[in-house]
C-alpha atoms as a PDB file:
ATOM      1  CA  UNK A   1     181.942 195.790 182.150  1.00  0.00           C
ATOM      2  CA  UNK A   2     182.238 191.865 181.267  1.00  0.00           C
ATOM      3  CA  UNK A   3     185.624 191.166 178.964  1.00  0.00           C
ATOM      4  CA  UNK A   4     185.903 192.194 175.561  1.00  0.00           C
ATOM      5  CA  UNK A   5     185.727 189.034 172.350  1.00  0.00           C
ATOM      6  CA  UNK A   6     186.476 190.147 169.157  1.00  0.00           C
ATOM      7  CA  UNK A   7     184.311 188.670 166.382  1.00  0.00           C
ATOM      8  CA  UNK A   8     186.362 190.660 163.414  1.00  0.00           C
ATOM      9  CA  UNK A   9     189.024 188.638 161.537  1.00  0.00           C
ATOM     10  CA  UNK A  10     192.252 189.449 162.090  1.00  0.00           C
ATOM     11  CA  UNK A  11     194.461 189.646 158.412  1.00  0.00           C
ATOM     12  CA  UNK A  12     198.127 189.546 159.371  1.00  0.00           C
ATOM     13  CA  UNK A  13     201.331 190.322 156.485  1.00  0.00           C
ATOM     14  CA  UNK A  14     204.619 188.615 157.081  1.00  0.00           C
ATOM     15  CA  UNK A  15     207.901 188.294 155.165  1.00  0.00           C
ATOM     16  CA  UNK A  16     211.285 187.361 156.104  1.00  0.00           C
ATOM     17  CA  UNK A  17     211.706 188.819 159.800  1.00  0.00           C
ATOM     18  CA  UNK A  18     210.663 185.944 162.785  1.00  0.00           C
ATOM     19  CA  UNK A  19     211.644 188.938 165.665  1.00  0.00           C
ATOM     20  CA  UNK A  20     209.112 191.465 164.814  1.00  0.00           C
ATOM     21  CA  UNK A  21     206.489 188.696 163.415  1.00  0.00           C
ATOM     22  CA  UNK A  22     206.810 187.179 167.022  1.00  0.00           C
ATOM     23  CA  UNK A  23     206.017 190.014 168.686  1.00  0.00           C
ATOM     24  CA  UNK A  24     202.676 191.461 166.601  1.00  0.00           C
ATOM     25  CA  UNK A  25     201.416 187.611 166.981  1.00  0.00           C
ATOM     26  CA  UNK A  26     201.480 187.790 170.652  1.00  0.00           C
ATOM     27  CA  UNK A  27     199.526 190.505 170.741  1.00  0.00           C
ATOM     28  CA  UNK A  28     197.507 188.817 167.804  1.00  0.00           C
ATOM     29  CA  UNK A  29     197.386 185.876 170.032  1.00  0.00           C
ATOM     30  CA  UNK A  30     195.855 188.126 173.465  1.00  0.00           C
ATOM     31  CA  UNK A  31     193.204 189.401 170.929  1.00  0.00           C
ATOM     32  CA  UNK A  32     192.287 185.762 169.928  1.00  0.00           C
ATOM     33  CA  UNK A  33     190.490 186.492 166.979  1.00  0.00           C
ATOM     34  CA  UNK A  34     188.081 183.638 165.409  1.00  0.00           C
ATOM     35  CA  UNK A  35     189.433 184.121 162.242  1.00  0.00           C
ATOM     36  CA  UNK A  36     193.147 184.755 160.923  1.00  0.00           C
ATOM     37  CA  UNK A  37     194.385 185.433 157.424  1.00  0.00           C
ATOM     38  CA  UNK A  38     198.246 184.950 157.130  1.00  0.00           C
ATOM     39  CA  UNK A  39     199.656 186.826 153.390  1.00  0.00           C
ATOM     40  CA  UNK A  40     203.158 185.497 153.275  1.00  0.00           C
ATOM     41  CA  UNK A  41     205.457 187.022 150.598  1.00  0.00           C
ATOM     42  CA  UNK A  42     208.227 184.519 149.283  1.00  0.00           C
ATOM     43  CA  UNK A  43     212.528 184.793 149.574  1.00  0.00           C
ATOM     44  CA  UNK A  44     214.595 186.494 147.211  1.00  0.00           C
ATOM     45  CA  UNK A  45     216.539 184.001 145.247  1.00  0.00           C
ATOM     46  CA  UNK A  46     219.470 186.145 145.502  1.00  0.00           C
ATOM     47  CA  UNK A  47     219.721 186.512 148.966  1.00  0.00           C
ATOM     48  CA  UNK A  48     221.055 184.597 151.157  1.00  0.00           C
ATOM     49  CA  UNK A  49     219.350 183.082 154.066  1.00  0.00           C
ATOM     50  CA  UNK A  50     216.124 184.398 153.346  1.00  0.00           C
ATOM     51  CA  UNK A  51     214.243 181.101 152.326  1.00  0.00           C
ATOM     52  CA  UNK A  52     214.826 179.741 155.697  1.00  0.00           C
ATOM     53  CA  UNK A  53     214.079 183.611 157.558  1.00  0.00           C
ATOM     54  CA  UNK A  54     210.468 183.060 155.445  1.00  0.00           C
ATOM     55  CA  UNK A  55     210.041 179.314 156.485  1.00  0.00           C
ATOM     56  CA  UNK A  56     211.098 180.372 160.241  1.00  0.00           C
ATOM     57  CA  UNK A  57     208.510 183.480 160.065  1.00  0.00           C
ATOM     58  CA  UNK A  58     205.785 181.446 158.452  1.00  0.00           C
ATOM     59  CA  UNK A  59     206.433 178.804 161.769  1.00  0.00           C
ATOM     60  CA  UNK A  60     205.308 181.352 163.983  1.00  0.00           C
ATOM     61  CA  UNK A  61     201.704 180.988 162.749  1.00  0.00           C
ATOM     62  CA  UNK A  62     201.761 177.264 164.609  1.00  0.00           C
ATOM     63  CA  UNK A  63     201.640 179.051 167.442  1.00  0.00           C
ATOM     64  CA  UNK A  64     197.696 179.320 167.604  1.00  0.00           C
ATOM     65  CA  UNK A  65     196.577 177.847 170.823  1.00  0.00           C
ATOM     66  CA  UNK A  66     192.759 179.119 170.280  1.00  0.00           C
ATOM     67  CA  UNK A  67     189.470 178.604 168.921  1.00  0.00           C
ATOM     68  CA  UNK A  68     190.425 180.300 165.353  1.00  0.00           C
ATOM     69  CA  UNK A  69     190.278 179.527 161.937  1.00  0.00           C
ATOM     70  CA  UNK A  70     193.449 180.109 160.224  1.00  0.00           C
ATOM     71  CA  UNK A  71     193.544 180.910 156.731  1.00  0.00           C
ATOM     72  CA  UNK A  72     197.079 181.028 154.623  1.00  0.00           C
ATOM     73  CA  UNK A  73     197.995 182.643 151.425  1.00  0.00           C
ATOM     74  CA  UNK A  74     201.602 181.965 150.598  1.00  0.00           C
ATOM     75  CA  UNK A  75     203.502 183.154 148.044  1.00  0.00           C
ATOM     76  CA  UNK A  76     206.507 180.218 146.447  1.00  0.00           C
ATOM     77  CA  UNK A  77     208.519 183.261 144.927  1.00  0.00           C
ATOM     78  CA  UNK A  78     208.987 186.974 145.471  1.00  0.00           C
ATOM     79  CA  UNK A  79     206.548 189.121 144.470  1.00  0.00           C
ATOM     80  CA  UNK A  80     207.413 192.443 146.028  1.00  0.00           C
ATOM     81  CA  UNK A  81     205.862 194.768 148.286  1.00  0.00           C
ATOM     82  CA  UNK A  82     203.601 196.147 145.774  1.00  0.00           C
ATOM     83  CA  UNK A  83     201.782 192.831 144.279  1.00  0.00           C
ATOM     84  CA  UNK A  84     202.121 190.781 147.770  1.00  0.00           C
ATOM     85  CA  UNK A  85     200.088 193.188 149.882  1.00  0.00           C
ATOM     86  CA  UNK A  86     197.893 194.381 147.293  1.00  0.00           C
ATOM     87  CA  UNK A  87     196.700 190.967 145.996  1.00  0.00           C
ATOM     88  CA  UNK A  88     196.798 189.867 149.765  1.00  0.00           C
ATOM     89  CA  UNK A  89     194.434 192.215 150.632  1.00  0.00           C
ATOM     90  CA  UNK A  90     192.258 191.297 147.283  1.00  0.00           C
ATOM     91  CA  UNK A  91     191.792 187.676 148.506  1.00  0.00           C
ATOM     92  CA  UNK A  92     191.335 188.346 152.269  1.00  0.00           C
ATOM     93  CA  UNK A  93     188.121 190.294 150.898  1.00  0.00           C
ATOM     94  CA  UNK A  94     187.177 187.344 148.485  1.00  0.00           C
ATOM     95  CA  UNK A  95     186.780 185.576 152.013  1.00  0.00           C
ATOM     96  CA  UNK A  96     185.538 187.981 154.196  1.00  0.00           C
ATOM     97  CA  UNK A  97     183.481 191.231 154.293  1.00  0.00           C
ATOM     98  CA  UNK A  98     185.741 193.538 156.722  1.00  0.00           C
ATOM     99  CA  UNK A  99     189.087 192.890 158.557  1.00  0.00           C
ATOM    100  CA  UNK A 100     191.592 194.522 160.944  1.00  0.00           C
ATOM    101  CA  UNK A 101     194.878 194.522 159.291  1.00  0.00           C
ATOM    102  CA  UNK A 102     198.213 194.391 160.473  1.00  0.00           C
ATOM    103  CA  UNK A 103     201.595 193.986 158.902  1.00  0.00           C
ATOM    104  CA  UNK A 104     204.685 191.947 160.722  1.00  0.00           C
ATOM    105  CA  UNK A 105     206.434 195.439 162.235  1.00  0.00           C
ATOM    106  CA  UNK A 106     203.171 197.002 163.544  1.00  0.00           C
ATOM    107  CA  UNK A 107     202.630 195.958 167.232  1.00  0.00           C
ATOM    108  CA  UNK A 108     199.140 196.942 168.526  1.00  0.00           C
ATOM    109  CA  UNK A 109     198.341 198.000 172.059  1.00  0.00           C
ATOM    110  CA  UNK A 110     195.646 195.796 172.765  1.00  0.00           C
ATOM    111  CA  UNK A 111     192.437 198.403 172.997  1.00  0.00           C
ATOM    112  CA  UNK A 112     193.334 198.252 169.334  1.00  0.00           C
ATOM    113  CA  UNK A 113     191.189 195.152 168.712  1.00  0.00           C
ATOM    114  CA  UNK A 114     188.114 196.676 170.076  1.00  0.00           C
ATOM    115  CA  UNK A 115     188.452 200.096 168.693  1.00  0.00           C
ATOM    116  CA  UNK A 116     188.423 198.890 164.979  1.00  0.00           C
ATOM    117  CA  UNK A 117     185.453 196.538 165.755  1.00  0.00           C
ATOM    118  CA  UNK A 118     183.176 199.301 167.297  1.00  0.00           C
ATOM    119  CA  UNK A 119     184.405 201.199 164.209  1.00  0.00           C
ATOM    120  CA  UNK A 120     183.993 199.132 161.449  1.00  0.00           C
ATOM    121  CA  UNK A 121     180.194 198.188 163.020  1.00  0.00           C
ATOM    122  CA  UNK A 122     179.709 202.010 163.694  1.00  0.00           C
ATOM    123  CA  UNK A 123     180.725 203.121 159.254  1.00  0.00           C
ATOM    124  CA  UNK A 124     180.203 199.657 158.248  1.00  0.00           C
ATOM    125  CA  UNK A 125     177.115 201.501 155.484  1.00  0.00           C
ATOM    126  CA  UNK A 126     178.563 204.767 155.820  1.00  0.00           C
ATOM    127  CA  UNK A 127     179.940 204.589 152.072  1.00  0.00           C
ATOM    128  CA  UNK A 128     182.377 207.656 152.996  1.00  0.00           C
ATOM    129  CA  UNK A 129     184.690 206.219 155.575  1.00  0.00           C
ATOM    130  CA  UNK A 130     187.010 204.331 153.853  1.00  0.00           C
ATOM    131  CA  UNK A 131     189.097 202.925 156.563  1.00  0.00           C
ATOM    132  CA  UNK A 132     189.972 202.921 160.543  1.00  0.00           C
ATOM    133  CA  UNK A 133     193.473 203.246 161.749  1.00  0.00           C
ATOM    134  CA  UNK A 134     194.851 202.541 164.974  1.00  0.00           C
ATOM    135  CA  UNK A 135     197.782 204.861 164.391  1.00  0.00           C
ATOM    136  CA  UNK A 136     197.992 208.683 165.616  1.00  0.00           C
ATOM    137  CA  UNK A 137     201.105 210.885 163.984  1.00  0.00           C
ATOM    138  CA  UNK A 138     199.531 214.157 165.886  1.00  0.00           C
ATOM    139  CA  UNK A 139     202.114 213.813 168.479  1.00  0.00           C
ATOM    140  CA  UNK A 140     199.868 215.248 171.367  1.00  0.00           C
ATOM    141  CA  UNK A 141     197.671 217.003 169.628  1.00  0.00           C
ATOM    142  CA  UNK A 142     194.090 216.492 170.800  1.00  0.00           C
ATOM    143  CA  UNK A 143     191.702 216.543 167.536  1.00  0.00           C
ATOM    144  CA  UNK A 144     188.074 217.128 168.202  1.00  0.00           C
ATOM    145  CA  UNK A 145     186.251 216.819 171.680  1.00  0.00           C
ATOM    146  CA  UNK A 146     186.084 212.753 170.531  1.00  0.00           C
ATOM    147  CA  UNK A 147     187.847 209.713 170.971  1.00  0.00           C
ATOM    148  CA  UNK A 148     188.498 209.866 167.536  1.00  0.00           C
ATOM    149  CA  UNK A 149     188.656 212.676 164.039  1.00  0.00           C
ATOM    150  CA  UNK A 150     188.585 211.926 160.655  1.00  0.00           C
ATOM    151  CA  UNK A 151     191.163 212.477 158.269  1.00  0.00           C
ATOM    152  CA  UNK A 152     191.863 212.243 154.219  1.00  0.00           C
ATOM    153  CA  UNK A 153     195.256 210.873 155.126  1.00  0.00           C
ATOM    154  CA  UNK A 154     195.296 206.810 155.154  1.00  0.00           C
ATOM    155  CA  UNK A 155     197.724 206.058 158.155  1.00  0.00           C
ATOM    156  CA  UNK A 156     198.528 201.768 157.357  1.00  0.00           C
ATOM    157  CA  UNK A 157     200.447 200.973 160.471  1.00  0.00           C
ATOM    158  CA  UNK A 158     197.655 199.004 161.828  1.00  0.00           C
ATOM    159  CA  UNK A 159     194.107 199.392 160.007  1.00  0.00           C
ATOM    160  CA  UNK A 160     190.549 197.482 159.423  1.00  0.00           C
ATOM    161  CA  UNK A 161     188.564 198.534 156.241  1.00  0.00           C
ATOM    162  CA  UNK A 162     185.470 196.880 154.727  1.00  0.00           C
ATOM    163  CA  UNK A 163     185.102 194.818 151.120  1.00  0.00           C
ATOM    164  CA  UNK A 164     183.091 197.827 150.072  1.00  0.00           C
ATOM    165  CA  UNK A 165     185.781 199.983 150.169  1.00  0.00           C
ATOM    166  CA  UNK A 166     188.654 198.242 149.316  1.00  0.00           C
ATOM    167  CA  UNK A 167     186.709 197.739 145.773  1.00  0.00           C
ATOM    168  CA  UNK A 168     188.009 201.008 144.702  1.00  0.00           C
ATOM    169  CA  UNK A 169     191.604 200.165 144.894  1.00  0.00           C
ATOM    170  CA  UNK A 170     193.051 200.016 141.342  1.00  0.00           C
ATOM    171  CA  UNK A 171     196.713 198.784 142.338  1.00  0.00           C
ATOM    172  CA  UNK A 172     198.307 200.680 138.322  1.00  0.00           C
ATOM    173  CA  UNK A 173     196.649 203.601 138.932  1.00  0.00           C
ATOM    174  CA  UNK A 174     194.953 204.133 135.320  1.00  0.00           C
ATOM    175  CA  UNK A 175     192.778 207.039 136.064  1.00  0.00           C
ATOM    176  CA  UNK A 176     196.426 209.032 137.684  1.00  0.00           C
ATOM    177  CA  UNK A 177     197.231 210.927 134.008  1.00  0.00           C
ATOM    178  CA  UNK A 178     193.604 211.858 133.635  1.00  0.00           C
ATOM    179  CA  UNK A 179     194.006 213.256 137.881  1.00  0.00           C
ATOM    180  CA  UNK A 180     196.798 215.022 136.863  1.00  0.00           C
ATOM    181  CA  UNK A 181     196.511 216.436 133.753  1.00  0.00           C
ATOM    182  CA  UNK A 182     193.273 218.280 134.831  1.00  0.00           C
ATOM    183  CA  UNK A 183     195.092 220.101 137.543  1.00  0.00           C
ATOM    184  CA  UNK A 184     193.334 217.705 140.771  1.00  0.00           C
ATOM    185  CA  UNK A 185     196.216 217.834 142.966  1.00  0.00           C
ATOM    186  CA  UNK A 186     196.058 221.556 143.385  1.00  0.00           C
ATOM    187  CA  UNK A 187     192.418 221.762 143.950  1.00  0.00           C
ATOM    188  CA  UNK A 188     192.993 219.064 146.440  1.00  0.00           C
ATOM    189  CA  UNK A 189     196.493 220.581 148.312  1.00  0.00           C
ATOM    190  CA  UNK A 190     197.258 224.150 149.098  1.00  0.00           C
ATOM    191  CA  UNK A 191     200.765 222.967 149.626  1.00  0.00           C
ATOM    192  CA  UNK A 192     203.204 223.335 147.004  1.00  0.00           C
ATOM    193  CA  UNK A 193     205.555 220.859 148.850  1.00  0.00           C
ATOM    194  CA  UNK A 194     202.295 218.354 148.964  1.00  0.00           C
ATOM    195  CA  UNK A 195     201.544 218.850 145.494  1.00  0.00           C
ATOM    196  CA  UNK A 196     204.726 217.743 144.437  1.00  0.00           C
ATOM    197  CA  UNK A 197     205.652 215.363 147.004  1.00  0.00           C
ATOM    198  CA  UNK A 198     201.980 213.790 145.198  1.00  0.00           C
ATOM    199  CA  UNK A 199     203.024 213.878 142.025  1.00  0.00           C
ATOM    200  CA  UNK A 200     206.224 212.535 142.279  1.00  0.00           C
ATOM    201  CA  UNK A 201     205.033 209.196 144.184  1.00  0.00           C
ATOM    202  CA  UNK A 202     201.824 208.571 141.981  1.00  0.00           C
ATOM    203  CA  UNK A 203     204.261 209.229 138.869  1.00  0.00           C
ATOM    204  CA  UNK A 204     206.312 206.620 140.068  1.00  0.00           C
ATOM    205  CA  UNK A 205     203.515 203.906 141.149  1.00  0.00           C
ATOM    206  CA  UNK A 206     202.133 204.553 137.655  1.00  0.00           C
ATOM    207  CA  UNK A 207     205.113 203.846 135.763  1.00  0.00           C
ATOM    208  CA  UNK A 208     206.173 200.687 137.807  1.00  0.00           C
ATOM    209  CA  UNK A 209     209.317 202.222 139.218  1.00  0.00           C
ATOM    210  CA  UNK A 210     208.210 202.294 142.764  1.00  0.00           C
ATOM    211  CA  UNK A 211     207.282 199.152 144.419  1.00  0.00           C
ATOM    212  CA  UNK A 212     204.122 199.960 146.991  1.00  0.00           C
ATOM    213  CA  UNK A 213     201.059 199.238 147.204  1.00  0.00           C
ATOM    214  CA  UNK A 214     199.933 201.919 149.866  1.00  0.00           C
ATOM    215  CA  UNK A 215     200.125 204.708 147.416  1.00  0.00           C
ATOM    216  CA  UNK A 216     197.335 203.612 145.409  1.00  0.00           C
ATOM    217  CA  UNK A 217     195.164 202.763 148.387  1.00  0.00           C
ATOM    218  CA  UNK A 218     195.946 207.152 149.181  1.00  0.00           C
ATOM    219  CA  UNK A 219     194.717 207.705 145.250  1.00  0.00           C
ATOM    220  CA  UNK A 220     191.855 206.066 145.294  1.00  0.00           C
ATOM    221  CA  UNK A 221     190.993 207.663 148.880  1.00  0.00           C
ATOM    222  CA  UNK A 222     191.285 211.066 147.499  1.00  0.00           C
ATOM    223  CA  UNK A 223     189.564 210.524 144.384  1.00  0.00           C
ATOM    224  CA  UNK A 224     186.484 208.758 145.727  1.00  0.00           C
ATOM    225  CA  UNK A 225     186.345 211.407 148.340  1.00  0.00           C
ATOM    226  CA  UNK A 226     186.532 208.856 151.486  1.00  0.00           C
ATOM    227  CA  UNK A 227     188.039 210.124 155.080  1.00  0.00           C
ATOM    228  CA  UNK A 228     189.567 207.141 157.606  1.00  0.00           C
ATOM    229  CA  UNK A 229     188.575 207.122 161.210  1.00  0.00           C
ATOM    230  CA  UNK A 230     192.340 208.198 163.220  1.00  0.00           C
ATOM    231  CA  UNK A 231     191.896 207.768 166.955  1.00  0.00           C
ATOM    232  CA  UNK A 232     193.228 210.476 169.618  1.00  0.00           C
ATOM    233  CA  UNK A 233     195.529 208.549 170.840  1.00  0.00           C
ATOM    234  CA  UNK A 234     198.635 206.287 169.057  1.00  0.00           C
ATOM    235  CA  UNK A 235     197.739 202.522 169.418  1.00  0.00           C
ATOM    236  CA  UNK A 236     200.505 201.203 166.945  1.00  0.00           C
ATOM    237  CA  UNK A 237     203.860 201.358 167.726  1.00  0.00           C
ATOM    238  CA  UNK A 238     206.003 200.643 163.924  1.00  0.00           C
ATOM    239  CA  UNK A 239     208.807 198.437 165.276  1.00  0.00           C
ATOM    240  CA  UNK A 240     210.450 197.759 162.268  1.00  0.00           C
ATOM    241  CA  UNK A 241     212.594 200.478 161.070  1.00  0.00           C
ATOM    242  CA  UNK A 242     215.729 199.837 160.332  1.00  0.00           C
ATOM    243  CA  UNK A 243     218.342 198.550 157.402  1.00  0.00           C
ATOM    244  CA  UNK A 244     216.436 195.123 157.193  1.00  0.00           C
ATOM    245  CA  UNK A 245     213.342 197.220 156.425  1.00  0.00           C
ATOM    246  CA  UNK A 246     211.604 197.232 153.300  1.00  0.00           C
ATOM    247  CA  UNK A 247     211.125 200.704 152.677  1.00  0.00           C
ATOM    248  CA  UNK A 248     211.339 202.275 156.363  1.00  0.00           C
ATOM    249  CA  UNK A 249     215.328 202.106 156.893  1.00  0.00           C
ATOM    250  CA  UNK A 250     215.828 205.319 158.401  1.00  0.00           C
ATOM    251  CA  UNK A 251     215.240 206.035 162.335  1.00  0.00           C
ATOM    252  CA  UNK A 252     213.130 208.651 162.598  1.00  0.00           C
ATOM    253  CA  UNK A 253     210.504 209.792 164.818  1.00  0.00           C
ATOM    254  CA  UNK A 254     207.817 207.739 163.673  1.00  0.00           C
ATOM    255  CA  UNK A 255     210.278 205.072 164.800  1.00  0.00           C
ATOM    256  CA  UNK A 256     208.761 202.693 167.726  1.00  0.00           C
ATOM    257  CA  UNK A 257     206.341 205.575 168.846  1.00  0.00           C
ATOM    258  CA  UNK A 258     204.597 204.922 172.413  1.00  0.00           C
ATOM    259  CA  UNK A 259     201.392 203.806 172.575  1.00  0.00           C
ATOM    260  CA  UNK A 260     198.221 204.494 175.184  1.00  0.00           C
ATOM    261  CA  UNK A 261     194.953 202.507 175.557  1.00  0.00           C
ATOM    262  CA  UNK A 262     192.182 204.281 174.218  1.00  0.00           C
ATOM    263  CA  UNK A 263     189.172 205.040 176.274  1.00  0.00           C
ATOM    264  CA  UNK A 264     185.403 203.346 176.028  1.00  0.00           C
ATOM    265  CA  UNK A 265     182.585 204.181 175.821  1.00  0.00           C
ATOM    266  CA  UNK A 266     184.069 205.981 172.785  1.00  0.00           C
ATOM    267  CA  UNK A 267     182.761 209.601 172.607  1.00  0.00           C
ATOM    268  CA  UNK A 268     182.399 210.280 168.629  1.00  0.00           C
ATOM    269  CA  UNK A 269     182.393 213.083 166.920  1.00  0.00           C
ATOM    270  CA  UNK A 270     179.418 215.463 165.417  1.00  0.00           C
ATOM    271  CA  UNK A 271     180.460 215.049 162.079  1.00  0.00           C
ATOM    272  CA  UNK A 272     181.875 212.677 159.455  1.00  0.00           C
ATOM    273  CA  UNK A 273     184.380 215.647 158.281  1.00  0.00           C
ATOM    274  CA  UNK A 274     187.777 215.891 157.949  1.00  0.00           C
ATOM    275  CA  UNK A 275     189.550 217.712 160.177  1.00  0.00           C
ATOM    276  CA  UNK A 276     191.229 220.677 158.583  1.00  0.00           C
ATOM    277  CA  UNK A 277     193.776 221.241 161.209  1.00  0.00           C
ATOM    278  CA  UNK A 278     194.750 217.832 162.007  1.00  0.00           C
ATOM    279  CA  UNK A 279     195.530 217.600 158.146  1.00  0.00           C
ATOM    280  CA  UNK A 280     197.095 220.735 157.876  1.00  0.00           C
ATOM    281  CA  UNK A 281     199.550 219.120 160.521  1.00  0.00           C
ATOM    282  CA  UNK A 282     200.518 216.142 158.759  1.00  0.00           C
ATOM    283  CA  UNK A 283     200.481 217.957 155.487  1.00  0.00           C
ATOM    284  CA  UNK A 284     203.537 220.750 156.711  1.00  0.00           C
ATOM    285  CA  UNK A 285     204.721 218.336 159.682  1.00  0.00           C
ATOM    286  CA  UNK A 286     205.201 215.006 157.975  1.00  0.00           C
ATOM    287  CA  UNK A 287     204.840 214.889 153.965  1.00  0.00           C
ATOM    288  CA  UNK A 288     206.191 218.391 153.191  1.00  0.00           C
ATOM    289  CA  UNK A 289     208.155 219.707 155.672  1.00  0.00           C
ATOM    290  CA  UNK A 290     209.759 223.195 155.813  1.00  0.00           C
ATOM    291  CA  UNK A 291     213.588 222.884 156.296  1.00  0.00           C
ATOM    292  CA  UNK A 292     213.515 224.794 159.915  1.00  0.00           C
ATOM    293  CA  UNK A 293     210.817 221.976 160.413  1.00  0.00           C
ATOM    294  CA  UNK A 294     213.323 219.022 159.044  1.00  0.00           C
ATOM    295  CA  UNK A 295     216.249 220.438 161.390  1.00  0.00           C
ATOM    296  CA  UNK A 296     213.565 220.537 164.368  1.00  0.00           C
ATOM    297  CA  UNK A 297     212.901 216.526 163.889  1.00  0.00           C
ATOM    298  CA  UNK A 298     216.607 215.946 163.186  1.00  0.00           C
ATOM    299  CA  UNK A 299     217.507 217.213 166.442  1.00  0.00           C
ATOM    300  CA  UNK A 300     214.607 215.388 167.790  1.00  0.00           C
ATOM    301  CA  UNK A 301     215.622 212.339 166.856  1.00  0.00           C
ATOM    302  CA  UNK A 302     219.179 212.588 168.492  1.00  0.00           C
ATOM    303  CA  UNK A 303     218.261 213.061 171.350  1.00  0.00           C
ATOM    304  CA  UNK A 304     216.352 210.245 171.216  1.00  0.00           C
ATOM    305  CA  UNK A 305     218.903 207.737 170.029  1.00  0.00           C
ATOM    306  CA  UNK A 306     221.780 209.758 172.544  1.00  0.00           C
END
């Protein structure tokens, strides 16, 4: 089988740390995309340091060495997590039509690349797959007889999507009171825990009191009715928890998670459906929890920093 090229653009998210930023551009770098977006967020005035962490991060993208077109947006000041990545994303689709995402702490395994590009040509008019992600949180858990199952759950650590769909993203939310007023969320969730794990972060994006952008990229998901492409195996490994994290400070088990090539030809499956018990999984595993379930990933996480 001759060598893979990608021909997708690659959109990559930095801030203020040069370790992890290094080590998701090397892999950017193996890919060697013909096209690379940089969103840069700008330092905090009140701390320390971080001005020359940004400049230092922002240095790393002299490092291309290929045939590529590199494309910059950087932010002077601070704009937070919420505006940066959300009007990032708006102007990488003002110049291009799709794009394979990746922020500065999510290191691909390098079947990534490929994966997303088969993908994105594969759903590129299907106007029900919202996105592809490269990340699997099914911890062994084969979904499907195909390389890949569809889910309503948007998994971010490394992702493509299309201009089509990121056109429904409304970064305030303004349809949420009218969503929750007429009772959506428990049409949509037979989880109590869900439902309220739901409500409490869409409250908060609405109101301004919780600065993310990913939330309202899950809203509009749900409410258009779009499912995202999750491979069968984990090809993103999130390498940037920890206290200089943004949001991500605590170790947990989504921490630096292995990752495995997947396998081509991809086998796909019969239908575009999501898959009831791969959500049902996330939904009791991951968002809501039950507490013997909580002391079950407490211990497992432990061990794994013993």
């Amino acid at each position: 089988m001759p060598e893979f090229k990608l021909h997708t653009p690659v959109a990559f998210l930095i801030f203020n740390r040069p370790d992890t930023t290094a080590r998701v551009f090397s892999a950017i770098a193996n890919a060697r995309p013909p096209k690379l977006l940089v969103i840069a967020d700008g330092p905090r005035a009140n701390r320390p340091g971080e001005a020359e962490r940004c400049a230092q991060t922002r240095a790393i993208i002299d490092r291309v060495d290929w045939d590529c077109e590199v494309m910059t947006n950087f932010a002077e000041a601070n704009m937070g997590c919420k505006m940066r990545v959300a009007t990032g994303i708006d102007w990488i689709f003002q110049q291009v039509e799709e794009a394979i995402i990746l922020e500065d702490d999510c290191l691909p395994e390098q079947s990534f690349f490929r994966f997303c590009e088969e993908m994105l040509g594969r759903y590129r008019d299907n106007p029900r797959v919202g996105m592809v992600s490269g990340g699997n949180l099914q911890f062994g858990h084969q979904r499907g007889e195909g390389s890949y199952y569809f889910s309503r759950y948007a998994h971010i650590w490394g992702w493509a999507t299309w201009r089509r769909a990121w056109n429904h993203y409304e970064r305030e939310m303004p349809r949420w009171p009218a969503f929750r007023d007429q009772g959506w969320l428990n049409q949509l969730f037979d989880n109590q825990g869900e439902r309220d794990y739901w409500q409490a972060s869409f409250e908060l994006v609405h109101s301004g009191k919780l600065d993310t952008w990913d939330c309202s990229w899950t809203f509009a998901s749900l409410i258009n009715g779009l499912v995202q492409v999750v491979p069968n195996v984990n090809m993103i490994s999130n390498i940037g928890f920890g206290p200089e994290a943004t949001h991500t400070h605590v170790v947990g088990i989504h921490a630096d998670m292995p990752t495995r090539p997947i396998t081509f030809p991809l086998k796909h499956p019969d239908f575009v459906l999501p898959d009831l018990e791969a959500d049902r999984y996330i939904s009791e595993d991951q968002i809501a929890p039950s507490f013997a379930r909580r002391q079950w990933r407490r211990v497992k996480r432990l061990l794994r920093l013993s």
